[in-house]
PDB file of N, CA and C in Angstrom:
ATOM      1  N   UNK A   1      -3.603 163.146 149.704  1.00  0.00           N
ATOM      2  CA  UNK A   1      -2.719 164.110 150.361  1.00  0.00           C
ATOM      3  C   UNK A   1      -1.284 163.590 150.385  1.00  0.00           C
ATOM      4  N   UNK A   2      -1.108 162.752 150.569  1.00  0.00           N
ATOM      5  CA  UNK A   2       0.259 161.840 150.871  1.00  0.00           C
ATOM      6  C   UNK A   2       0.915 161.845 149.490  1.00  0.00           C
ATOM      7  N   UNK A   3       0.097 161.040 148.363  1.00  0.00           N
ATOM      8  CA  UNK A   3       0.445 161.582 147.316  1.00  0.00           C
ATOM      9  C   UNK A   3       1.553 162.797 146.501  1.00  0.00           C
ATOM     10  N   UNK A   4       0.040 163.956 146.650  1.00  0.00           N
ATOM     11  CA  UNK A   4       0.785 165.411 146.695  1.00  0.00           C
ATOM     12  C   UNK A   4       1.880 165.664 147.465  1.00  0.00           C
ATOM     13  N   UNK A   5       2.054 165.320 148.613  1.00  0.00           N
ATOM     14  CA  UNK A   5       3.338 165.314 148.766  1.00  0.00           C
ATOM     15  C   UNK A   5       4.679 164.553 148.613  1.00  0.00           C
ATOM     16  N   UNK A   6       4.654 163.355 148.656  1.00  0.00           N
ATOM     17  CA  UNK A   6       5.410 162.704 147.537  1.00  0.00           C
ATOM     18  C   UNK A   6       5.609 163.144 146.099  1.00  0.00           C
ATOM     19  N   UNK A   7       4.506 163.790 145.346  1.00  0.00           N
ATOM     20  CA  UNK A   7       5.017 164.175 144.020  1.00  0.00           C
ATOM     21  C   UNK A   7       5.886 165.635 144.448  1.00  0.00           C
ATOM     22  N   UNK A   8       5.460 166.781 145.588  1.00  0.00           N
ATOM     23  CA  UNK A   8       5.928 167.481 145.859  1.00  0.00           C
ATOM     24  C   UNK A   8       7.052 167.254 145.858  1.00  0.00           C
ATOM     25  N   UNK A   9       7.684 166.322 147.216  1.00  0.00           N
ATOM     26  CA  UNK A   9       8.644 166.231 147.286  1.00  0.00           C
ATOM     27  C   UNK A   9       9.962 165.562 146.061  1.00  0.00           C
ATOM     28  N   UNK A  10       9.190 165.253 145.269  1.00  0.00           N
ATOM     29  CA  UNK A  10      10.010 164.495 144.285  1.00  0.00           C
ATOM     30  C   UNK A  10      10.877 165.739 142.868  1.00  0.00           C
ATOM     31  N   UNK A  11       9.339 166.466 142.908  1.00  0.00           N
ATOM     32  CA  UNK A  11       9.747 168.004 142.541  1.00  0.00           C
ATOM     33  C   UNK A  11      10.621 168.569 143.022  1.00  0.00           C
ATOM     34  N   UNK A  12      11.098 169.122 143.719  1.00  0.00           N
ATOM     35  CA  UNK A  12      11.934 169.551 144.970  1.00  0.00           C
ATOM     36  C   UNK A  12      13.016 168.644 144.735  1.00  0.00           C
ATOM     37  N   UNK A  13      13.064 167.403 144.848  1.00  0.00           N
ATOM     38  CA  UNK A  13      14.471 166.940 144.892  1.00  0.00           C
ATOM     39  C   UNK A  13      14.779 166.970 143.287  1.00  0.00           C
ATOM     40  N   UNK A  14      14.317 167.006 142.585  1.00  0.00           N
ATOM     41  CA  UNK A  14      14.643 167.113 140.927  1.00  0.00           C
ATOM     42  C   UNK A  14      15.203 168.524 140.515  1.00  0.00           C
ATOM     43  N   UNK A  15      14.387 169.553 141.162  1.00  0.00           N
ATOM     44  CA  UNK A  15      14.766 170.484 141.347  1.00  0.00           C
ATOM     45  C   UNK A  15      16.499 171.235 141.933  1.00  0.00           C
ATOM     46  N   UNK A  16      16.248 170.613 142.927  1.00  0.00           N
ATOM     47  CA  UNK A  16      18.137 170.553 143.847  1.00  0.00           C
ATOM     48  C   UNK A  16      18.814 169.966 142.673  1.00  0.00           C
ATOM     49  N   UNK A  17      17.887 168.413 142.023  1.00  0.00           N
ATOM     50  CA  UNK A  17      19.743 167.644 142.023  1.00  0.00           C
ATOM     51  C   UNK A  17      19.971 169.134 140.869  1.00  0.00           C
ATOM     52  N   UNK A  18      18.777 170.019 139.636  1.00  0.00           N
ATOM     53  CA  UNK A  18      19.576 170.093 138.643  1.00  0.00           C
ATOM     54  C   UNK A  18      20.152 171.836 139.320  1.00  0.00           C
ATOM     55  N   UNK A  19      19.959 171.926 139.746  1.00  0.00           N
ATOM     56  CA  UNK A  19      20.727 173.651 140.838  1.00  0.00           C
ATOM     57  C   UNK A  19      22.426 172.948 141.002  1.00  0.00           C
ATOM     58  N   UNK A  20      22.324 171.694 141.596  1.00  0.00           N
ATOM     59  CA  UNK A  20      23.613 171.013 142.057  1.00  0.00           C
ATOM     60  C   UNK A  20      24.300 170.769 140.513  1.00  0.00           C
ATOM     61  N   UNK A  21      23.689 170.317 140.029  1.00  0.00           N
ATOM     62  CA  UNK A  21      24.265 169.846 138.673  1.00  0.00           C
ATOM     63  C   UNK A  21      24.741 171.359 138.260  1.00  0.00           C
ATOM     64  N   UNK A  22      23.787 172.393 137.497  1.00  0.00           N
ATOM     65  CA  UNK A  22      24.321 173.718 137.129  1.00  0.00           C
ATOM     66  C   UNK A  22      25.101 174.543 138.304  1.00  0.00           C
ATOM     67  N   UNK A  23      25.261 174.248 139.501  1.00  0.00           N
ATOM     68  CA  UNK A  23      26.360 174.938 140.372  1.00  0.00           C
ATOM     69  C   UNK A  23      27.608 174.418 139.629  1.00  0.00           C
ATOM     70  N   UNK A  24      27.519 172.994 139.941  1.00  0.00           N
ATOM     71  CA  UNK A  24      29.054 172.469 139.527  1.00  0.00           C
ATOM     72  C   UNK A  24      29.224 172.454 137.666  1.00  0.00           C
ATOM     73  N   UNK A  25      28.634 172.800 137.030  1.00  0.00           N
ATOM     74  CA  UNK A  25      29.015 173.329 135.754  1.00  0.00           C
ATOM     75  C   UNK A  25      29.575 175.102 135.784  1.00  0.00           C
ATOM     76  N   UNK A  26      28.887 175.429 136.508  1.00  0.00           N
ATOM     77  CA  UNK A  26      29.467 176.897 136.863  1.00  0.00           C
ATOM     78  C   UNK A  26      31.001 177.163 137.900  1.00  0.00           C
ATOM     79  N   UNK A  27      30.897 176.199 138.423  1.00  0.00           N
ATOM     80  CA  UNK A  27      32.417 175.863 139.346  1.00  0.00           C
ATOM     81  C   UNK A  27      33.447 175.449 137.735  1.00  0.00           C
ATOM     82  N   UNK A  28      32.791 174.356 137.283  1.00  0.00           N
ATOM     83  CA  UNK A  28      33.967 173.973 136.030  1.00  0.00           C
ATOM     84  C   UNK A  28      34.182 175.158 135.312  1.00  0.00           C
ATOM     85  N   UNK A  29      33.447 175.745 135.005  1.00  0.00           N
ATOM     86  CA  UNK A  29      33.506 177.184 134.089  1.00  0.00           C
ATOM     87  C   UNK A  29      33.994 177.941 134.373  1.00  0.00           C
ATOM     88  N   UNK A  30      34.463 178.167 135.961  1.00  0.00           N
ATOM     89  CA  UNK A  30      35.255 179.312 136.649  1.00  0.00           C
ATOM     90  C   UNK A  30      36.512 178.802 137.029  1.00  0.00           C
ATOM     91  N   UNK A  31      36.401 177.555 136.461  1.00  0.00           N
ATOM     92  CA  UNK A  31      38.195 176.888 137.267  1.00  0.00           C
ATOM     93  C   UNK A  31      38.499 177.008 135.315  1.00  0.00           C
ATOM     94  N   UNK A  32      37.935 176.595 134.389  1.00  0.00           N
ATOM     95  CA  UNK A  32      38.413 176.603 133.347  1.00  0.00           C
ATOM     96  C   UNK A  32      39.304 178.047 132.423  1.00  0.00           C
ATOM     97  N   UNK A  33      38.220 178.919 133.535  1.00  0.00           N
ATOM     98  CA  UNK A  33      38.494 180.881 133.074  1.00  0.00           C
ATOM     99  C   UNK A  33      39.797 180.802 134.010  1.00  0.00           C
ATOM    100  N   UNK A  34      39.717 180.593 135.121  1.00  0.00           N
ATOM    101  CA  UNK A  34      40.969 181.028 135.446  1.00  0.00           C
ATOM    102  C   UNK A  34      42.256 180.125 135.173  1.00  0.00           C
ATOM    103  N   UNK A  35      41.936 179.643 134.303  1.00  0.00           N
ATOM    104  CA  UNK A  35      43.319 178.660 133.857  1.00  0.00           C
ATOM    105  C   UNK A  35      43.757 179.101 132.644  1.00  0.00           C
ATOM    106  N   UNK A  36      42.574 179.769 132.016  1.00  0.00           N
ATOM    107  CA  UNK A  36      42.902 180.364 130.657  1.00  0.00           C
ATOM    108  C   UNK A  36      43.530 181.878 130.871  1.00  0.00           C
ATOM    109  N   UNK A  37      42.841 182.438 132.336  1.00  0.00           N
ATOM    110  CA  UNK A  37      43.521 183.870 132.544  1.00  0.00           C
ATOM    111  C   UNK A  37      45.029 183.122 132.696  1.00  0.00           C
ATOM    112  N   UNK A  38      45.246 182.635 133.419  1.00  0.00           N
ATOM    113  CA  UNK A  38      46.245 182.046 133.910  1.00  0.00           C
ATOM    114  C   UNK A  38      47.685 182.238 132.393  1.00  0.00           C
ATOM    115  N   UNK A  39      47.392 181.208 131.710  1.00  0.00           N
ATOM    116  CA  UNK A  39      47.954 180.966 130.394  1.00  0.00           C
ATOM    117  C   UNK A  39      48.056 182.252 129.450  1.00  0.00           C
ATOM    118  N   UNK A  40      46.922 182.883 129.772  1.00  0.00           N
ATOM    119  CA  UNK A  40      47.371 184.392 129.137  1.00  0.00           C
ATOM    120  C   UNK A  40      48.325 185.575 129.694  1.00  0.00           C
ATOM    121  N   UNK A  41      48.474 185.349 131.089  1.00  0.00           N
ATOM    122  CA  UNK A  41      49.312 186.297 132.093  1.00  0.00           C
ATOM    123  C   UNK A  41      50.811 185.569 131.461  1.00  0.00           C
ATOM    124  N   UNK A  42      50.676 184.557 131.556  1.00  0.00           N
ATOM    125  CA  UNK A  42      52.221 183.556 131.516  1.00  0.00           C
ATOM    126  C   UNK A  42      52.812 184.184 129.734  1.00  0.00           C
ATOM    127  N   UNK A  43      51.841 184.015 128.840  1.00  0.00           N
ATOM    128  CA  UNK A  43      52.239 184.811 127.998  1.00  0.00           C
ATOM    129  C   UNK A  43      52.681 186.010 127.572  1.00  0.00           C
ATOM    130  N   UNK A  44      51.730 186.805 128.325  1.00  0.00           N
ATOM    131  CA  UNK A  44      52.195 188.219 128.248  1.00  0.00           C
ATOM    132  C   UNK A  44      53.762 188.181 128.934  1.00  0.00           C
ATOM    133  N   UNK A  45      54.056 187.857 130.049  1.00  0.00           N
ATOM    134  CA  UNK A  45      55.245 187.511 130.522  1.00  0.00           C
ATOM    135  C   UNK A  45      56.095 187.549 129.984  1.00  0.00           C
ATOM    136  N   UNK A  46      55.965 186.003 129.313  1.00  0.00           N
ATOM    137  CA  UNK A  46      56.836 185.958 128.259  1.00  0.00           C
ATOM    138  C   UNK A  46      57.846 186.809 127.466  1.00  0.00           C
ATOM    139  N   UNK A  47      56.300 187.377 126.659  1.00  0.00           N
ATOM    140  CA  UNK A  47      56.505 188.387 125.565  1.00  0.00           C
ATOM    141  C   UNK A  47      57.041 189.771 126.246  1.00  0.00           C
ATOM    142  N   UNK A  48      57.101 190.036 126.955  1.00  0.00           N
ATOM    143  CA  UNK A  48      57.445 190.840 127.720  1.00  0.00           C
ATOM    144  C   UNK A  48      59.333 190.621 128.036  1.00  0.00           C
ATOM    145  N   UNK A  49      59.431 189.407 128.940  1.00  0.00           N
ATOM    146  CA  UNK A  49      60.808 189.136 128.764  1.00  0.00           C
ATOM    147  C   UNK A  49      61.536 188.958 127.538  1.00  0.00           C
ATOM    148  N   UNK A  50      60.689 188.245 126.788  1.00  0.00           N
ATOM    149  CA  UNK A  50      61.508 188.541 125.558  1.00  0.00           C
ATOM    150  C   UNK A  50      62.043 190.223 124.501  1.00  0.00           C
ATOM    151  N   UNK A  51      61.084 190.866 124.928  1.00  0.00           N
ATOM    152  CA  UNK A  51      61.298 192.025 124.420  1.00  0.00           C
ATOM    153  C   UNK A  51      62.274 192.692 125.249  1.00  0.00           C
ATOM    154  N   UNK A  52      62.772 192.682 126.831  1.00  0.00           N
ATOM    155  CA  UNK A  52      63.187 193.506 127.816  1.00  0.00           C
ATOM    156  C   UNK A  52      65.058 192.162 126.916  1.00  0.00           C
ATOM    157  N   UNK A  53      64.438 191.202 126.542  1.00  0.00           N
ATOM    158  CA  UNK A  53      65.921 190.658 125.977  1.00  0.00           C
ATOM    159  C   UNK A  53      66.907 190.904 125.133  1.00  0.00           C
ATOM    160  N   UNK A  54      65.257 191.669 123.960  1.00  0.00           N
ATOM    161  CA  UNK A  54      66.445 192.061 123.007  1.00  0.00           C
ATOM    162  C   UNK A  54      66.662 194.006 122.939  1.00  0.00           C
ATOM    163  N   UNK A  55      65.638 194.504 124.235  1.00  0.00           N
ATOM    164  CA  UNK A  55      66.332 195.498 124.321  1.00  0.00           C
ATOM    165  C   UNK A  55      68.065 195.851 124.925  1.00  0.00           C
ATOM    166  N   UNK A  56      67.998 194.671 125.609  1.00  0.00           N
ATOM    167  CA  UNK A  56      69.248 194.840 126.241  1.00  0.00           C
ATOM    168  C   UNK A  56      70.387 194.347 125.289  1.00  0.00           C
ATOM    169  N   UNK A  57      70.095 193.575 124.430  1.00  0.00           N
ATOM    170  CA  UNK A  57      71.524 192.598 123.789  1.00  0.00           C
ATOM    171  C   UNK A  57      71.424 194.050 122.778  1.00  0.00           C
ATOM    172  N   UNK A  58      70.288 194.314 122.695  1.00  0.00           N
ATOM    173  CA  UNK A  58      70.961 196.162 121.635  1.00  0.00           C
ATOM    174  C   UNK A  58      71.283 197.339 122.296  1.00  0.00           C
ATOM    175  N   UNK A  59      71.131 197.158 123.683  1.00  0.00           N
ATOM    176  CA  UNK A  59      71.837 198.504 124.403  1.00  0.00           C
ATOM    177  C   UNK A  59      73.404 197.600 124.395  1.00  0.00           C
ATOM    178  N   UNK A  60      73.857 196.291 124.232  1.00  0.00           N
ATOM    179  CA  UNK A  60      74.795 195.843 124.890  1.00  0.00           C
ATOM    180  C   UNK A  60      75.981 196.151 123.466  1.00  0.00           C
ATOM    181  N   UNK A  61      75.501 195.645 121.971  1.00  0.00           N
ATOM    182  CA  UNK A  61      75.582 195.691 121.112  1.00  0.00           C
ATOM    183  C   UNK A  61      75.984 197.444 120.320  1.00  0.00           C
ATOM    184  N   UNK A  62      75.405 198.488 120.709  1.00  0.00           N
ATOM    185  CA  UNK A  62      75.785 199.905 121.062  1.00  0.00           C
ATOM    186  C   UNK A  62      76.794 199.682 121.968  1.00  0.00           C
ATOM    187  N   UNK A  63      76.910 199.575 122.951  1.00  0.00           N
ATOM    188  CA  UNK A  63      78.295 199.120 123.832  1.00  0.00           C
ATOM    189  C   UNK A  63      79.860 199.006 123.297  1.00  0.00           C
ATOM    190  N   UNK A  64      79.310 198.055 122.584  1.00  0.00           N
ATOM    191  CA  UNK A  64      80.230 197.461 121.465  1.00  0.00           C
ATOM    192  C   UNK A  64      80.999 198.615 120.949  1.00  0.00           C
ATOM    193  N   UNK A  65      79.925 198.724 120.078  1.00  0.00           N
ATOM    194  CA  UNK A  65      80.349 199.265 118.674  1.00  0.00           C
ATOM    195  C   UNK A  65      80.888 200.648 119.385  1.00  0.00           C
ATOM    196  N   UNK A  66      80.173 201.354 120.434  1.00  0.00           N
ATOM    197  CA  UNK A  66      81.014 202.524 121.346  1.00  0.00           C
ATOM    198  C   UNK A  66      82.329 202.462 121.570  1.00  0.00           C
ATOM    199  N   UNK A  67      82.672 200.743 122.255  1.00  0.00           N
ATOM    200  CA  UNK A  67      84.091 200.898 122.821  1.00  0.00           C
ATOM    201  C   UNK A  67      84.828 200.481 121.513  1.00  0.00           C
ATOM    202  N   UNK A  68      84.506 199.893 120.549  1.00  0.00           N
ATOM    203  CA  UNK A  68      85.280 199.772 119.198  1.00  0.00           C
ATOM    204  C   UNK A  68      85.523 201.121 118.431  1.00  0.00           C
ATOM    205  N   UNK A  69      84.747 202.479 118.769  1.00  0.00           N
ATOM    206  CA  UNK A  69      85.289 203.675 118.285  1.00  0.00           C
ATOM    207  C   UNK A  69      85.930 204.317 118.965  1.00  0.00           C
ATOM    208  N   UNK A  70      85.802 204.007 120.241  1.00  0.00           N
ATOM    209  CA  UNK A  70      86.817 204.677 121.158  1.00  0.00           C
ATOM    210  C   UNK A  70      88.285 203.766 121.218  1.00  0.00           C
ATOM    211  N   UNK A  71      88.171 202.519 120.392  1.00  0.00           N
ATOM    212  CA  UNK A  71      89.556 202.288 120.513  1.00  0.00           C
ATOM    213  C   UNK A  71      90.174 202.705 119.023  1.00  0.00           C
ATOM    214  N   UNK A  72      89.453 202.975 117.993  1.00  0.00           N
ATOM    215  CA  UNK A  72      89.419 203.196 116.821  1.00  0.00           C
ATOM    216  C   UNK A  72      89.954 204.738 116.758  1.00  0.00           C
ATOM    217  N   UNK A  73      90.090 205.733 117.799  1.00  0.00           N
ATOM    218  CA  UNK A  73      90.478 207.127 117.535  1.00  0.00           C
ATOM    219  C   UNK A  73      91.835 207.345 118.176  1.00  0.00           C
ATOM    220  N   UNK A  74      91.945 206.367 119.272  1.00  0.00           N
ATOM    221  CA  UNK A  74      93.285 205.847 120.182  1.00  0.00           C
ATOM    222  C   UNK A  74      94.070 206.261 119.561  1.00  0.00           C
TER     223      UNK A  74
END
Protein backbone atom coordinates (compact mmCIF):
# COMPACT_ATOMS: atom_id res chain seq x y z
CA UNK A 1 0.00 0.00 0.00
CA UNK A 2 2.67 2.50 0.93
CA UNK A 3 4.31 1.62 -2.12
CA UNK A 4 1.29 2.51 -4.41
CA UNK A 5 1.34 5.47 -2.99
CA UNK A 6 4.70 6.57 -3.28
CA UNK A 7 4.64 5.49 -6.96
CA UNK A 8 1.31 7.50 -6.96
CA UNK A 9 2.66 10.22 -5.62
CA UNK A 10 5.73 10.32 -7.74
CA UNK A 11 3.24 10.25 -10.78
CA UNK A 12 1.60 13.29 -9.70
CA UNK A 13 4.67 15.15 -9.06
CA UNK A 14 6.07 14.23 -12.66
CA UNK A 15 3.00 15.11 -13.79
CA UNK A 16 2.98 19.00 -12.21
CA UNK A 17 6.70 19.43 -12.81
CA UNK A 18 5.78 18.79 -16.84
CA UNK A 19 2.17 21.18 -16.68
CA UNK A 20 4.87 23.73 -14.94
CA UNK A 21 7.37 23.16 -17.52
CA UNK A 22 4.58 23.52 -20.60
CA UNK A 23 2.88 26.59 -18.63
CA UNK A 24 6.16 28.41 -18.76
CA UNK A 25 6.83 27.47 -22.46
CA UNK A 26 3.41 28.90 -23.13
CA UNK A 27 4.25 32.17 -21.00
CA UNK A 28 7.62 32.32 -23.36
CA UNK A 29 5.41 31.96 -26.40
CA UNK A 30 3.08 34.74 -25.39
CA UNK A 31 5.84 37.21 -24.29
CA UNK A 32 7.65 36.25 -27.66
CA UNK A 33 4.02 37.08 -29.80
CA UNK A 34 3.72 40.10 -28.20
CA UNK A 35 7.10 41.40 -28.97
CA UNK A 36 6.70 40.43 -32.46
CA UNK A 37 3.09 42.23 -32.45
CA UNK A 38 4.97 44.82 -30.92
CA UNK A 39 7.76 45.22 -33.84
CA UNK A 40 5.06 44.98 -36.36
CA UNK A 41 2.84 48.01 -34.93
CA UNK A 42 6.32 50.05 -34.74
CA UNK A 43 6.56 49.32 -38.39
CA UNK A 44 3.47 50.00 -39.67
CA UNK A 45 4.12 53.38 -37.88
CA UNK A 46 6.81 53.93 -39.47
CA UNK A 47 5.61 53.33 -42.85
CA UNK A 48 2.92 55.29 -42.20
CA UNK A 49 5.01 58.42 -41.12
CA UNK A 50 6.95 58.06 -43.80
CA UNK A 51 4.27 58.21 -46.30
CA UNK A 52 2.24 61.23 -44.29
CA UNK A 53 6.24 62.73 -45.13
CA UNK A 54 6.29 62.65 -48.46
CA UNK A 55 2.75 63.58 -48.79
CA UNK A 56 3.45 66.74 -47.32
CA UNK A 57 7.02 67.75 -48.89
CA UNK A 58 4.55 67.30 -52.26
CA UNK A 59 1.70 69.36 -51.01
CA UNK A 60 4.72 71.76 -49.92
CA UNK A 61 6.52 71.40 -53.32
CA UNK A 62 2.91 72.40 -55.25
CA UNK A 63 3.28 75.38 -52.91
CA UNK A 64 6.21 76.21 -54.60
CA UNK A 65 5.72 75.88 -57.87
CA UNK A 66 2.05 77.90 -57.07
CA UNK A 67 3.82 80.89 -55.59
CA UNK A 68 6.53 80.76 -58.49
CA UNK A 69 3.46 81.27 -61.02
CA UNK A 70 1.94 83.71 -59.19
CA UNK A 71 5.09 85.64 -59.19
CA UNK A 72 5.66 84.64 -62.82
CA UNK A 73 2.25 86.60 -64.10
CA UNK A 74 3.20 89.74 -61.70
Amino acid sequence: MMLTCLATAEVLKKETEEANEEQVLVKLARIKALKELEYIEAQIELKTVKEMEKRVQGDWSVKQLEGSFSKGEQ
